[in-house]
C-alpha atoms as a PDB file:
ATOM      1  CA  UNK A   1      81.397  23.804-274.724  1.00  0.00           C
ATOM      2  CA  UNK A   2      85.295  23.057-273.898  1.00  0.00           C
ATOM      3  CA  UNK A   3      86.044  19.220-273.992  1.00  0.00           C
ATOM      4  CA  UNK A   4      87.869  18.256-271.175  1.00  0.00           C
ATOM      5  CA  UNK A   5      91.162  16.512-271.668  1.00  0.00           C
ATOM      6  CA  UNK A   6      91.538  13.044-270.285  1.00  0.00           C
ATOM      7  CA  UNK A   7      94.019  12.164-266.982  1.00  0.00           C
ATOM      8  CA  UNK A   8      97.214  11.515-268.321  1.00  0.00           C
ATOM      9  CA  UNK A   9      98.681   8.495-267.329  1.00  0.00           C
ATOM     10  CA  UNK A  10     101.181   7.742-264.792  1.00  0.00           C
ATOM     11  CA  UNK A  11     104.502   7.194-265.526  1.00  0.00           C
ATOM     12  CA  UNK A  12     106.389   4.848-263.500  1.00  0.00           C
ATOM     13  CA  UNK A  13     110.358   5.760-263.147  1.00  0.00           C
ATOM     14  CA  UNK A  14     113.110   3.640-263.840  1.00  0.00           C
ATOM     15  CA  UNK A  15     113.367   3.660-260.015  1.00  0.00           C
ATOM     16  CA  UNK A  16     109.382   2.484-259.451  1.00  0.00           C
ATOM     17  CA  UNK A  17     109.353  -0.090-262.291  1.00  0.00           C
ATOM     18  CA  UNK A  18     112.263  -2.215-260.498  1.00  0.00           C
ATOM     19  CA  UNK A  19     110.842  -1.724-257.142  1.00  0.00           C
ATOM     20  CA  UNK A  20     107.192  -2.929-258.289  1.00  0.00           C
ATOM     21  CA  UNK A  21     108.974  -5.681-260.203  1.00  0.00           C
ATOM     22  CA  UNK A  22     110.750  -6.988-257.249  1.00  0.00           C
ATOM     23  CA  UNK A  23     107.373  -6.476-254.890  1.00  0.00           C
ATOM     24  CA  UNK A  24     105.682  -8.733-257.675  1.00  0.00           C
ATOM     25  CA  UNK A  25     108.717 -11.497-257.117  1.00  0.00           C
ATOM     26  CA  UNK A  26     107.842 -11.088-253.309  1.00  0.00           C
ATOM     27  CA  UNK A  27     104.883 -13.937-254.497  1.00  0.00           C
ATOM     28  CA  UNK A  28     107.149 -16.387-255.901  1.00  0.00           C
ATOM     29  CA  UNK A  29     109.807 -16.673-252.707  1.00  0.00           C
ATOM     30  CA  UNK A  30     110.005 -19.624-250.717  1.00  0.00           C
ATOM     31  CA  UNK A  31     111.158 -19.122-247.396  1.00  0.00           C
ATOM     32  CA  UNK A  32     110.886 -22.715-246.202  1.00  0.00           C
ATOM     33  CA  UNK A  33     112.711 -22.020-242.747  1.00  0.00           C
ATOM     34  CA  UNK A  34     113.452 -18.963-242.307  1.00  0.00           C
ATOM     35  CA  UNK A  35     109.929 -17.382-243.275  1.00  0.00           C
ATOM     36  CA  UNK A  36     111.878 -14.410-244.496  1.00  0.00           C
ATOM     37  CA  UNK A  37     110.479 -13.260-248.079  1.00  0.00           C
ATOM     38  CA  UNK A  38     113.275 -11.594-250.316  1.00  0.00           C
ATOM     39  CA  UNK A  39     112.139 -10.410-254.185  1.00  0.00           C
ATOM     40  CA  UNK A  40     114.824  -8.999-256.608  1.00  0.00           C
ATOM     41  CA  UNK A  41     114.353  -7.025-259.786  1.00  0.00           C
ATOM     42  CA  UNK A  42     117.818  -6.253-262.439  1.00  0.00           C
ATOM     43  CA  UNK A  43     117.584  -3.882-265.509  1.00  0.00           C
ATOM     44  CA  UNK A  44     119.599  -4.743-267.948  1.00  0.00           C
ATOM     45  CA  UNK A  45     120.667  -1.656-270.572  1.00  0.00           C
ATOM     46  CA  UNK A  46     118.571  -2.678-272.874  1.00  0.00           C
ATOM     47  CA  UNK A  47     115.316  -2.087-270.692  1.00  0.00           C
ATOM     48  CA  UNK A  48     114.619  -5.718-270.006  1.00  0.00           C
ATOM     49  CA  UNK A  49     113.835  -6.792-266.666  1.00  0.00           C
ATOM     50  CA  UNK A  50     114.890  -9.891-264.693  1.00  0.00           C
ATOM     51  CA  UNK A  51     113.358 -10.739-261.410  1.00  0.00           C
ATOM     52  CA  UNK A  52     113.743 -12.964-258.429  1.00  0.00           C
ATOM     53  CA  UNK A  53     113.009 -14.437-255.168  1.00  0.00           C
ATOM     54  CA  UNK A  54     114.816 -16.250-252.322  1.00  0.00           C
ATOM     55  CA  UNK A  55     114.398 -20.010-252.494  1.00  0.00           C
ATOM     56  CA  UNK A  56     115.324 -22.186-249.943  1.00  0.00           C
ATOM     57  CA  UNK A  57     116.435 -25.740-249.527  1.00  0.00           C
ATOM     58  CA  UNK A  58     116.879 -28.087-246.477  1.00  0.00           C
ATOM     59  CA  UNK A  59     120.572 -27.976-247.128  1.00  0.00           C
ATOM     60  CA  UNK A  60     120.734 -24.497-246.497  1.00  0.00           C
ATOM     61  CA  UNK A  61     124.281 -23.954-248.662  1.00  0.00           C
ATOM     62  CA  UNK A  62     121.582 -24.704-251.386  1.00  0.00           C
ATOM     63  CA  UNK A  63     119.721 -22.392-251.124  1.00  0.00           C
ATOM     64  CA  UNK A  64     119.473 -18.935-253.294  1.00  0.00           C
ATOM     65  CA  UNK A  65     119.117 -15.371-252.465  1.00  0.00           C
ATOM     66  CA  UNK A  66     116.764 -13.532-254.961  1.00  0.00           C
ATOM     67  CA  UNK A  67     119.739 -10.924-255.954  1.00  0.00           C
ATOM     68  CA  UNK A  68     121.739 -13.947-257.473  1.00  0.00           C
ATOM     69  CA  UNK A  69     118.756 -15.558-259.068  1.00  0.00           C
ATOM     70  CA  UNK A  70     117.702 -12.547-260.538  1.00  0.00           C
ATOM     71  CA  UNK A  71     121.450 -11.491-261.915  1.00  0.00           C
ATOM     72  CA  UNK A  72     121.702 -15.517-262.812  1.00  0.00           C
ATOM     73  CA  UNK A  73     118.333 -15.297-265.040  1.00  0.00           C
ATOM     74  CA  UNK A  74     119.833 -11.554-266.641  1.00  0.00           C
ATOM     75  CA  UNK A  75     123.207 -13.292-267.323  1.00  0.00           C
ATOM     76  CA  UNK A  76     121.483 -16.689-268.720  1.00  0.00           C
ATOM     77  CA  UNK A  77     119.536 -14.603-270.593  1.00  0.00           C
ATOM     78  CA  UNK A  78     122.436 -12.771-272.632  1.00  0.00           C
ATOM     79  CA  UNK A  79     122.141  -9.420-270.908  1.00  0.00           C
ATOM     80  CA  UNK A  80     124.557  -7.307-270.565  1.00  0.00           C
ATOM     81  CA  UNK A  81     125.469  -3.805-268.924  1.00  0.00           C
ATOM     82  CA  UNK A  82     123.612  -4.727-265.871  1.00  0.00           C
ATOM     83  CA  UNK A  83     122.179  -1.117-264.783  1.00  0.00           C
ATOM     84  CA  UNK A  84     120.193  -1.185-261.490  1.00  0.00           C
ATOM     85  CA  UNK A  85     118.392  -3.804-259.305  1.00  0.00           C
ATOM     86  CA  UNK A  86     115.755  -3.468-256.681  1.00  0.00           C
ATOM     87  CA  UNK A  87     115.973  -6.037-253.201  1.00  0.00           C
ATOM     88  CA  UNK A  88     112.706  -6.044-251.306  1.00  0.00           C
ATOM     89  CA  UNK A  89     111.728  -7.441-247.834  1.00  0.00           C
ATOM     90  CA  UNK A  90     107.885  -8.193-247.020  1.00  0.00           C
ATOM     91  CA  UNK A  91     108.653  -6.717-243.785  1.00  0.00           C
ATOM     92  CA  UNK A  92     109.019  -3.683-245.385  1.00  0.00           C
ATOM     93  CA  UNK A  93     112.832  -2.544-243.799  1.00  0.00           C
ATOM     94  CA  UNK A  94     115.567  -2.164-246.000  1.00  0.00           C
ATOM     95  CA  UNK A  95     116.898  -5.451-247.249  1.00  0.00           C
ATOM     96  CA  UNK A  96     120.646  -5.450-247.824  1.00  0.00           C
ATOM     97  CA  UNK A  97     122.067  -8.067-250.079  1.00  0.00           C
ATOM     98  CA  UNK A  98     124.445 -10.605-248.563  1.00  0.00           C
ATOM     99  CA  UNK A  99     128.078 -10.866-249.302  1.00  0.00           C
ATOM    100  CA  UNK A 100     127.749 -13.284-251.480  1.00  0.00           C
ATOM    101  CA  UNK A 101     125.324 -11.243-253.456  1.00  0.00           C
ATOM    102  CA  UNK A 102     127.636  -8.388-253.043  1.00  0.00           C
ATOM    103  CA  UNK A 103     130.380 -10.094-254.456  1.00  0.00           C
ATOM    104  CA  UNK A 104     128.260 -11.847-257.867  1.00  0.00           C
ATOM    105  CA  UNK A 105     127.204  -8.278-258.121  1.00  0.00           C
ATOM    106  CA  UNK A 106     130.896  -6.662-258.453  1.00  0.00           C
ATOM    107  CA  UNK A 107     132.330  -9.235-260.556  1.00  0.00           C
ATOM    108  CA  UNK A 108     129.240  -9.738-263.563  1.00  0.00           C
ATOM    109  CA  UNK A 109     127.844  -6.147-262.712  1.00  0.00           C
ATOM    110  CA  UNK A 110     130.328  -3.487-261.272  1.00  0.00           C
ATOM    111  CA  UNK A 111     128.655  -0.711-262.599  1.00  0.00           C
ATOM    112  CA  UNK A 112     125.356  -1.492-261.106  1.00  0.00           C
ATOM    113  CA  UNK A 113     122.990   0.845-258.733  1.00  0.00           C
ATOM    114  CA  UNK A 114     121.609  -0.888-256.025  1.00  0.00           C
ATOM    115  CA  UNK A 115     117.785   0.859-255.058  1.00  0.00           C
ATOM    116  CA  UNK A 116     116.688  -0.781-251.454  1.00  0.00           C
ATOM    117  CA  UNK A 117     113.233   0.887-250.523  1.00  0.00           C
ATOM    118  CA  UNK A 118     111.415   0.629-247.344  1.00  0.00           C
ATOM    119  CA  UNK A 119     108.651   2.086-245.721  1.00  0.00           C
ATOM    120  CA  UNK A 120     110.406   5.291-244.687  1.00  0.00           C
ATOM    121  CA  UNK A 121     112.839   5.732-247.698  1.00  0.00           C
ATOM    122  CA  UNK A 122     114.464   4.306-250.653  1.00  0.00           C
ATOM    123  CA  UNK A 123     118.588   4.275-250.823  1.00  0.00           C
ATOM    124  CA  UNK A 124     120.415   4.092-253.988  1.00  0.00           C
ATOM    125  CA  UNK A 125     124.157   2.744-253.302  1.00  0.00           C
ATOM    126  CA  UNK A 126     126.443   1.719-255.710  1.00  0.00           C
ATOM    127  CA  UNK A 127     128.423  -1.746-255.361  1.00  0.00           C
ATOM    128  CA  UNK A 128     131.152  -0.070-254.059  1.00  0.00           C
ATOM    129  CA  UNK A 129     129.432   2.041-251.188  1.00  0.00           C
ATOM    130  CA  UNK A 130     128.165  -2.209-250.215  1.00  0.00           C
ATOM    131  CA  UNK A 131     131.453  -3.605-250.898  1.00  0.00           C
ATOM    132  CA  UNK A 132     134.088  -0.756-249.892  1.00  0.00           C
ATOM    133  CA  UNK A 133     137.293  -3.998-250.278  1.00  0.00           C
ATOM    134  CA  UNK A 134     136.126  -6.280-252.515  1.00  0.00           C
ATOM    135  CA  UNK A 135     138.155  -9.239-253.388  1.00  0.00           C
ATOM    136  CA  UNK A 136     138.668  -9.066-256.796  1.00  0.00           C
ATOM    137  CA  UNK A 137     140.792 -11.685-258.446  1.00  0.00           C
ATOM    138  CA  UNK A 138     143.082 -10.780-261.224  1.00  0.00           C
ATOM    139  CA  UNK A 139     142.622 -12.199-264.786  1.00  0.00           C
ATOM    140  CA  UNK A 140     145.368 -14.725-265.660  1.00  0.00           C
ATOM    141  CA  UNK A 141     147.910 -13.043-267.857  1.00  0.00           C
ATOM    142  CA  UNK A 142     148.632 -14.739-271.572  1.00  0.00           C
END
């Protein structure tokens, strides 16, 4: 009798991993007042994942967005070559990062992909396609 060979298993995609990652940050957000649920996921180029979520404060200039805590955690952590991150919404529309996010993300990561899913679709943009005139200060020369 032929033995049947078991199911492979799935195999999540670069692209999956960071969006599950950042779904699974979705839990850790705290949208005091604005209710609005932001989780973050960065890949750094030597596979390690960083993730984040939106935390807000009563002084609202306090408060984080979950792009720049999870690029802040990657960075704290040593990583380097920052290769893709994944920004989720609970809402489930595409959830583009803010300017300041845009702007942390040039400067400590200007090679990065940026993969925003929603219910309908998922867009991969690079920092550049967000941030078409960045400011970009020049190094001070010795």
């Amino acid at each position: 009798m032929a033995r049947k060979n078991p199911p492979l298993p799935k195999i999540e995609t670069e692209i999956e991993r960071l969006i599950n990652a950042s779904r699974k940050a979705l839990a850790f957000s705290r949208p005091l007042y604005s209710g609005f649920r932001v989780g973050a996921a960065v890949e750094a180029a030597d596979g390690r994942i960083f993730t984040g979520s939106n935390i807000e404060n009563a002084s609202l200039g306090l408060s984080v967005c979950a792009e720049r805590v999870s690029l802040l955690k990657a960075l704290s952590e040593g990583a380097a070559d920052l290769k893709a991150i994944a920004v989720v919404c609970e809402n489930g529309e595409t959830c583009y990062p803010c300017g300041s996010c845009r702007q942390m993300l040039l400067e400590f990561a200007p090679g990065i992909r940026i993969i925003l899913p929603s219910e309908k679709s998922v867009k991969v943009l690079t920092i550049g396609e967000l941030l078409p005139l960045p400011f970009i200060k020049e190094p001070p020369k010795r």
